[in-house]
Protein backbone atom coordinates (compact mmCIF):
# COMPACT_ATOMS: atom_id res chain seq x y z
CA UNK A 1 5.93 -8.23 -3.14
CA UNK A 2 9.45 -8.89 -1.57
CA UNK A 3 8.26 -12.06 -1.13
CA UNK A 4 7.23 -12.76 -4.57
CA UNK A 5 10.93 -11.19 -5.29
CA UNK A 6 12.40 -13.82 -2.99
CA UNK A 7 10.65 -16.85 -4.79
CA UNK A 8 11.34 -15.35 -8.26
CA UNK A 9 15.51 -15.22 -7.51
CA UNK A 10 15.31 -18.31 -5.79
CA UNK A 11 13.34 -20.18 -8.88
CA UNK A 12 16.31 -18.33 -11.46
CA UNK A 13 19.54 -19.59 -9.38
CA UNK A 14 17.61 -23.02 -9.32
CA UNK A 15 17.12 -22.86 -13.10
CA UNK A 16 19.81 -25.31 -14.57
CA UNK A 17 19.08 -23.39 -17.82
CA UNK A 18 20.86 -20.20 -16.59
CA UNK A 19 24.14 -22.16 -16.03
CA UNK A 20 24.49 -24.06 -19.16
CA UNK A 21 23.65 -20.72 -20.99
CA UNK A 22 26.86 -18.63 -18.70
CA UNK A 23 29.42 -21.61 -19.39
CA UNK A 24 28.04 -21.81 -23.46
CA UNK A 25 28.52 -17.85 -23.35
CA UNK A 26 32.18 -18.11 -21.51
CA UNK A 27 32.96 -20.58 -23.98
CA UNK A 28 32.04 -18.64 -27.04
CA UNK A 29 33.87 -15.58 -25.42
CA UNK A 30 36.96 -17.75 -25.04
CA UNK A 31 36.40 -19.01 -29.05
CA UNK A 32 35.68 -15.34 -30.34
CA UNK A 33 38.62 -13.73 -28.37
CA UNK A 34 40.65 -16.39 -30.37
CA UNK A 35 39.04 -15.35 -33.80
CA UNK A 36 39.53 -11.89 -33.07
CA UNK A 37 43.44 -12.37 -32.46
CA UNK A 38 43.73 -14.31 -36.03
CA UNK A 39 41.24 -11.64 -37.61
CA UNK A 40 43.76 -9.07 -35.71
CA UNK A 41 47.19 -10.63 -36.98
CA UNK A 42 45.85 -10.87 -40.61
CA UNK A 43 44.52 -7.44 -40.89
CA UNK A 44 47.98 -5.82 -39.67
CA UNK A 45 49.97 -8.42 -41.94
CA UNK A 46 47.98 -7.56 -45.31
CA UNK A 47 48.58 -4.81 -46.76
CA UNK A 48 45.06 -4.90 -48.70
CA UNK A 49 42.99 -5.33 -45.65
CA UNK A 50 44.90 -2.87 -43.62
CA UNK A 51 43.42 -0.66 -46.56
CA UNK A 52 39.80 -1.26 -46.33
CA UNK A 53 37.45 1.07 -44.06
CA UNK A 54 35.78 -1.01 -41.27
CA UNK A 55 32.17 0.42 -42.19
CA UNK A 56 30.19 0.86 -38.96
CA UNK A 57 26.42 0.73 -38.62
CA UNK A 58 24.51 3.78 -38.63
CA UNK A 59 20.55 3.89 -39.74
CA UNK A 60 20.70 3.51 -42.75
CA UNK A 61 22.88 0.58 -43.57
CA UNK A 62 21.64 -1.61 -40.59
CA UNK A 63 21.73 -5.43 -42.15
CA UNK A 64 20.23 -8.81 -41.16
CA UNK A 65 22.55 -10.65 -39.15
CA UNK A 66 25.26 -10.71 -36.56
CA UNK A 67 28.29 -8.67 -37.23
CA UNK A 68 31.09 -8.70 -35.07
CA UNK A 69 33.86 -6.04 -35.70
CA UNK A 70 36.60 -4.99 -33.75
CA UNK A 71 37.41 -1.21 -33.28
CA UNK A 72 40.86 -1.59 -33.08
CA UNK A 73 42.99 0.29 -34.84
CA UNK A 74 45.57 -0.50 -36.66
CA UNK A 75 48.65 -1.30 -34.73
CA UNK A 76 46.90 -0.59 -31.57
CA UNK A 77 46.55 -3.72 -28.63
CA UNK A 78 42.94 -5.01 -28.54
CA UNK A 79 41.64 -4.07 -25.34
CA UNK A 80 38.82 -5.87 -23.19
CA UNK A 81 36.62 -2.82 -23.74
CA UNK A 82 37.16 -3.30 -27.73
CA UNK A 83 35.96 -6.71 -27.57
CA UNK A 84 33.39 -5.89 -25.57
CA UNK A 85 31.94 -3.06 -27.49
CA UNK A 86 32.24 -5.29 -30.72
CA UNK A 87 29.75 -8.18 -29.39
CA UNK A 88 27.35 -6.18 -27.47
CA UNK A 89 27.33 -4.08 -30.81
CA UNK A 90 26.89 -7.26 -32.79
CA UNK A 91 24.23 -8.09 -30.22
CA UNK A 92 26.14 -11.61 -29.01
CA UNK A 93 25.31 -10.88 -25.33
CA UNK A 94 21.70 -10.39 -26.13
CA UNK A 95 21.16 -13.27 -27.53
CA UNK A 96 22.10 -15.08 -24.11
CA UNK A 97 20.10 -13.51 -22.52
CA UNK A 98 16.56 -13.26 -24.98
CA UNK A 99 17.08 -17.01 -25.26
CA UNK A 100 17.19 -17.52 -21.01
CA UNK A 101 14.09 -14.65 -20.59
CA UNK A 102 12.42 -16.82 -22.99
CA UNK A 103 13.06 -20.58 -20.94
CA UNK A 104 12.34 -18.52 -17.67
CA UNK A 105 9.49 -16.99 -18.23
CA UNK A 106 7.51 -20.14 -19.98
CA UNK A 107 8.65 -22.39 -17.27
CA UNK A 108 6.80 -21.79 -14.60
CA UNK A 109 3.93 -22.09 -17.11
CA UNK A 110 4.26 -25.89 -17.46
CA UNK A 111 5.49 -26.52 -14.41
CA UNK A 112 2.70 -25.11 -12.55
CA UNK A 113 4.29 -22.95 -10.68
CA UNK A 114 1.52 -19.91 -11.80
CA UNK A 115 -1.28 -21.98 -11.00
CA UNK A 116 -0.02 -22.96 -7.02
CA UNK A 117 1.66 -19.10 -6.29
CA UNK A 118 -1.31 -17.26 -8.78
CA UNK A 119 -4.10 -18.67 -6.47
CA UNK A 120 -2.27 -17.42 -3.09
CA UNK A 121 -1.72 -13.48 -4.62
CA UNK A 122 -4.68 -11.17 -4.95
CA UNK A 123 -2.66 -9.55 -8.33
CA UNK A 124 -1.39 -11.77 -10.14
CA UNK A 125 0.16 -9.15 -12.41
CA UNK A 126 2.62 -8.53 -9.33
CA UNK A 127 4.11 -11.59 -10.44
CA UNK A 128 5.43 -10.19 -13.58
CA UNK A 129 7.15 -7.60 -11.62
CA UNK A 130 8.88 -9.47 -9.23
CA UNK A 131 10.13 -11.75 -12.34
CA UNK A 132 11.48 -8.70 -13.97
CA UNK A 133 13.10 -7.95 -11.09
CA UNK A 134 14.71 -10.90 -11.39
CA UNK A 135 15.69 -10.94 -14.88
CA UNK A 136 17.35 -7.35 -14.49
CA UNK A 137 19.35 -9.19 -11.87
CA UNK A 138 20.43 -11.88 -14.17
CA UNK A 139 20.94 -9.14 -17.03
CA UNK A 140 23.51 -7.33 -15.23
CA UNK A 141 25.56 -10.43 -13.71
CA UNK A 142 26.12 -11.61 -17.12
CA UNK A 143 27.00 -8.46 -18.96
CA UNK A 144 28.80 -7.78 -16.08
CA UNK A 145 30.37 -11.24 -16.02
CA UNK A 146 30.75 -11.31 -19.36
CA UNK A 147 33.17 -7.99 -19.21
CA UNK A 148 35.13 -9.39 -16.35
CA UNK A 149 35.16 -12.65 -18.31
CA UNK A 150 36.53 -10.98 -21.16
CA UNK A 151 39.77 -9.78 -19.71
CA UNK A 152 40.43 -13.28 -18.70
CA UNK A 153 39.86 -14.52 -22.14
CA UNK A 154 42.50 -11.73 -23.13
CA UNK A 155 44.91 -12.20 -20.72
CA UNK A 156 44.92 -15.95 -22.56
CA UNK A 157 44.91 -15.44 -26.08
CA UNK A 158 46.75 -12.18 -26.06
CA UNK A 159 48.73 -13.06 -23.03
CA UNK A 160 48.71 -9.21 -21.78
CA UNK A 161 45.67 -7.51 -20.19
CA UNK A 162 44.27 -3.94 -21.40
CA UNK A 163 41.56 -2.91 -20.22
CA UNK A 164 41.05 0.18 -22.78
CA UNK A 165 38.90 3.76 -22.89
CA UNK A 166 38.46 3.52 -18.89
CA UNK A 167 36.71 6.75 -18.76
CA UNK A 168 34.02 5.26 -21.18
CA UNK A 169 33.73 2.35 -19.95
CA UNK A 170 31.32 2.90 -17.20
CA UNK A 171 28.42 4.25 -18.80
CA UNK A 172 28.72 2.25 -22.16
CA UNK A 173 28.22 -0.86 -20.06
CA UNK A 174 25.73 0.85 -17.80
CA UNK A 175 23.54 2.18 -21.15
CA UNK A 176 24.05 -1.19 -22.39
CA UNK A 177 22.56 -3.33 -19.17
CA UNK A 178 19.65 -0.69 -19.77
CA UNK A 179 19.32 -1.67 -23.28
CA UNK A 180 20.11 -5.15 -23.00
CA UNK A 181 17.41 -5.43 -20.02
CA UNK A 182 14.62 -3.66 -22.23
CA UNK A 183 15.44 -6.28 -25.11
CA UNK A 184 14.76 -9.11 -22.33
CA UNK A 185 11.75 -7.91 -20.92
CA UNK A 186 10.01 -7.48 -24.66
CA UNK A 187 11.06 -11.08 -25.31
CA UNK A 188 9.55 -11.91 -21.93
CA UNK A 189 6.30 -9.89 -23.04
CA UNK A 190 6.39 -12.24 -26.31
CA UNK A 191 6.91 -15.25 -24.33
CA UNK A 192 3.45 -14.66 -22.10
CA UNK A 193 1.31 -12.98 -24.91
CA UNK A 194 1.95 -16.78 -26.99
CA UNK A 195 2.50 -19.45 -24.34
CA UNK A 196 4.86 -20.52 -27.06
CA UNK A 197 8.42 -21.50 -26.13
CA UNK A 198 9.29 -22.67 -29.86
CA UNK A 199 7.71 -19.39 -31.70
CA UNK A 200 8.43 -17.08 -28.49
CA UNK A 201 12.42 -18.36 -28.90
CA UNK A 202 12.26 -17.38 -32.79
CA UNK A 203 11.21 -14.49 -32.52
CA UNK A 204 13.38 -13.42 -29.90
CA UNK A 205 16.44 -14.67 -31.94
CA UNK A 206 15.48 -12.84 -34.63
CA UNK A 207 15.23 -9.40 -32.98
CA UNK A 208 19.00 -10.14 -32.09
CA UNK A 209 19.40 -11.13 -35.99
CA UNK A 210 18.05 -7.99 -36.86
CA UNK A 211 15.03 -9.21 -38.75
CA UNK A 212 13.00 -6.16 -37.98
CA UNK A 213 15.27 -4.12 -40.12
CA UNK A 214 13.62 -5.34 -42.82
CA UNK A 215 9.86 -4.22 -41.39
CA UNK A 216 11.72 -0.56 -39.89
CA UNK A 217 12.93 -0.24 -43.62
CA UNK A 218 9.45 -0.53 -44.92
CA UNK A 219 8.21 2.06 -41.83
CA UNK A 220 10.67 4.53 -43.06
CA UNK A 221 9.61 4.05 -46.69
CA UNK A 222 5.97 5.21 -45.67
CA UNK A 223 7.01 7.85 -43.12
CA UNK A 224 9.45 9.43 -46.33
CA UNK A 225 6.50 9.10 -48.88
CA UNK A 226 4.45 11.39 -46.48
CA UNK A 227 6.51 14.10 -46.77
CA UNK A 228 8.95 13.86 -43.10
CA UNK A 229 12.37 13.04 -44.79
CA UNK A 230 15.44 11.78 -42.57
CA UNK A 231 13.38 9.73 -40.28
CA UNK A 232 14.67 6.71 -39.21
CA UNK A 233 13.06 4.38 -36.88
CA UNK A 234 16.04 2.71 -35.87
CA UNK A 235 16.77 5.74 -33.37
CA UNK A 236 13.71 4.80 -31.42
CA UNK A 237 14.40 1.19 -30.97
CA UNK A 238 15.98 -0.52 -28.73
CA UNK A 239 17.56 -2.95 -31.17
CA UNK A 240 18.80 0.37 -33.44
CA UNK A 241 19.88 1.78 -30.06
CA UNK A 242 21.75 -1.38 -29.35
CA UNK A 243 23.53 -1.52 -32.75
CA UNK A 244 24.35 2.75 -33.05
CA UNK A 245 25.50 3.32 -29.39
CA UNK A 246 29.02 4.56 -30.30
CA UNK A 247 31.94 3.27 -28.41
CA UNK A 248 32.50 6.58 -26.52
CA UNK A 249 28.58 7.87 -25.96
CA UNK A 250 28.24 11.53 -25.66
CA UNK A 251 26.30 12.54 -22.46
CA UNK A 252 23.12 13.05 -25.01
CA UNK A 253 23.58 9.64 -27.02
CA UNK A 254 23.25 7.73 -23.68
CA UNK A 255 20.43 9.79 -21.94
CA UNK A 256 18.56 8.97 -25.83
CA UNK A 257 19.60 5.40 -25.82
CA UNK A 258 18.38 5.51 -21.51
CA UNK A 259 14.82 7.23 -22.46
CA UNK A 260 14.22 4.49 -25.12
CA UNK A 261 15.34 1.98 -22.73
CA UNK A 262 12.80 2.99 -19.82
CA UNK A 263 9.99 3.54 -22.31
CA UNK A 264 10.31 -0.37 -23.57
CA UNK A 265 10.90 -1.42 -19.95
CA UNK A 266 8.01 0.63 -18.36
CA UNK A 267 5.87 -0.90 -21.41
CA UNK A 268 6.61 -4.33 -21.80
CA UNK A 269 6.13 -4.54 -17.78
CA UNK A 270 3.05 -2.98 -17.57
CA UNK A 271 1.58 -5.02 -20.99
CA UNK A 272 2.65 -7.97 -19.55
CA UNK A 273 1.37 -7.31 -16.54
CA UNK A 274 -2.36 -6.71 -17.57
CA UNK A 275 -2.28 -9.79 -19.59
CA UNK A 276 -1.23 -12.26 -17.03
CA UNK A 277 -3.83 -10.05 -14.81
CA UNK A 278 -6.57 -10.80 -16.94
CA UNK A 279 -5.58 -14.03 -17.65
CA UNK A 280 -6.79 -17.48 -16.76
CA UNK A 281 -4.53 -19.61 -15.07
């Protein structure tokens, strides 16, 4: 198995793909910072604007899309942790990484990689493991990165540096590598189910585009008709978790937003898994 983990990392930081997408995603940190300092400047020079209430998602106004809105409050400094918060909330990192899970785990597929290793292992479902192993590596570099990243970016537009709620800054990043990771590994799950790098790379942009709102909506519509009222589905998804994890998590909100995480990750390892098991190679 540590083996299998040894090939796995060494086949990731080989992957040109992984590089282009961490210098596209410093890029668009750099661009966005920008944006948010000429969002910033207008909002506390307009009266009008400095009026309207920022409405945050909760489960029941989740929309399709990418949002990205900045906590900051009015004639506070944006801090790296505001910034932060806004595009994991807006679910910019994840869609990084779904689109990398989805090139790494279809190309070993064509390359035949499977067919050369799968032969030499007597479970070939171990292989999934190791490669998730892998990708939880390459899910917490680039959050992580992308944090660190972020004060440079700062430190250039805004030319100061705060950093910003450093008591809640540990496990809101920490709950959000959990989440983040689980929303990889079920867009790795899609990408060996199909075989499909075009359809498997849809679909995992549109879980990050919050497409499924539209089919949780409908869930919560039947759930309500039978009688169980204030259910929402969001709260058991990772995507939902991903978009309602509040700034500053409560002890309770991040061991919820944890136990949703592990269920996804324990599931979409173990699916996989079988599959490639049973599968022919």
């Amino acid at each position: 198995m540590l083996n299998m983990i040894k090939m796995d990392l060494y086949r990731m930081f080989r992957t040109k793909s992984m590089y282009v997408i961490w210098i596209v995603l410093a890029a668009a940190l750099l661009f966005t910072t920008y944006l948010c300092e000429t969002e910033y400047d207008v909002i506390n020079n307009d009266d009008a604007m400095r009026q309207e209430q920022i409405v945050r998602p909760t489960a029941e106004n989740l929309n399709v899309g990418m949002a990205v809105e900045l906590p900051t409050e009015y004639g506070a400094k944006v801090t790296v942790f505001d910034i932060f918060f806004a595009n994991s909330q807006g679910k910019f990192y994840a869609l990084f990484l779904v689109i990398f899970a989805v090139i790494f785990s279809t190309a070993d597929i064509s390359s035949g990689y499977i067919k050369n290793i799968g032969g030499q292992v007597q479970k070939r479902g171990a292989l999934i493991f190791s490669r998730s192993i892998a990708l939880a590596i390459f899910t917490a570099m680039t959050l992580i990165g992308a944090f660190l990243f972020q004060a440079v970016a700062n430190g250039i537009v805004f030319k100061e540096l705060e950093w910003g709620g450093s008591k809640a800054v540990f496990p809101y990043v920490l709950t959000e590598i959990a989440l983040h990771y689980a929303l990889v590994l079920i867009c790795m799950t899609v990408a060996i189910v199909l075989k499909n790098n075009v359809i498997s790379m849809v679909i995992a942009v549109c879980l990050t585009m919050n497409i499924m709102s539209l089919v949780y909506g409908f869930i919560n519509h039947l759930v309500q008709k039978i009688g169980i009222q204030n259910f929402q589905i969001y709260q058991y998804t990772v995507t939902g978790k991903l978009s309602l994890l509040p700034m500053k998590p409560s002890g309770t909100e991040c061991l919820g937003a944890f136990c949703v995480a592990a269920v996804f990750i324990v599931a979409m390892a173990m699916l996989s898994s079988v599959i490639f098991q049973k599968r022919d190679i």
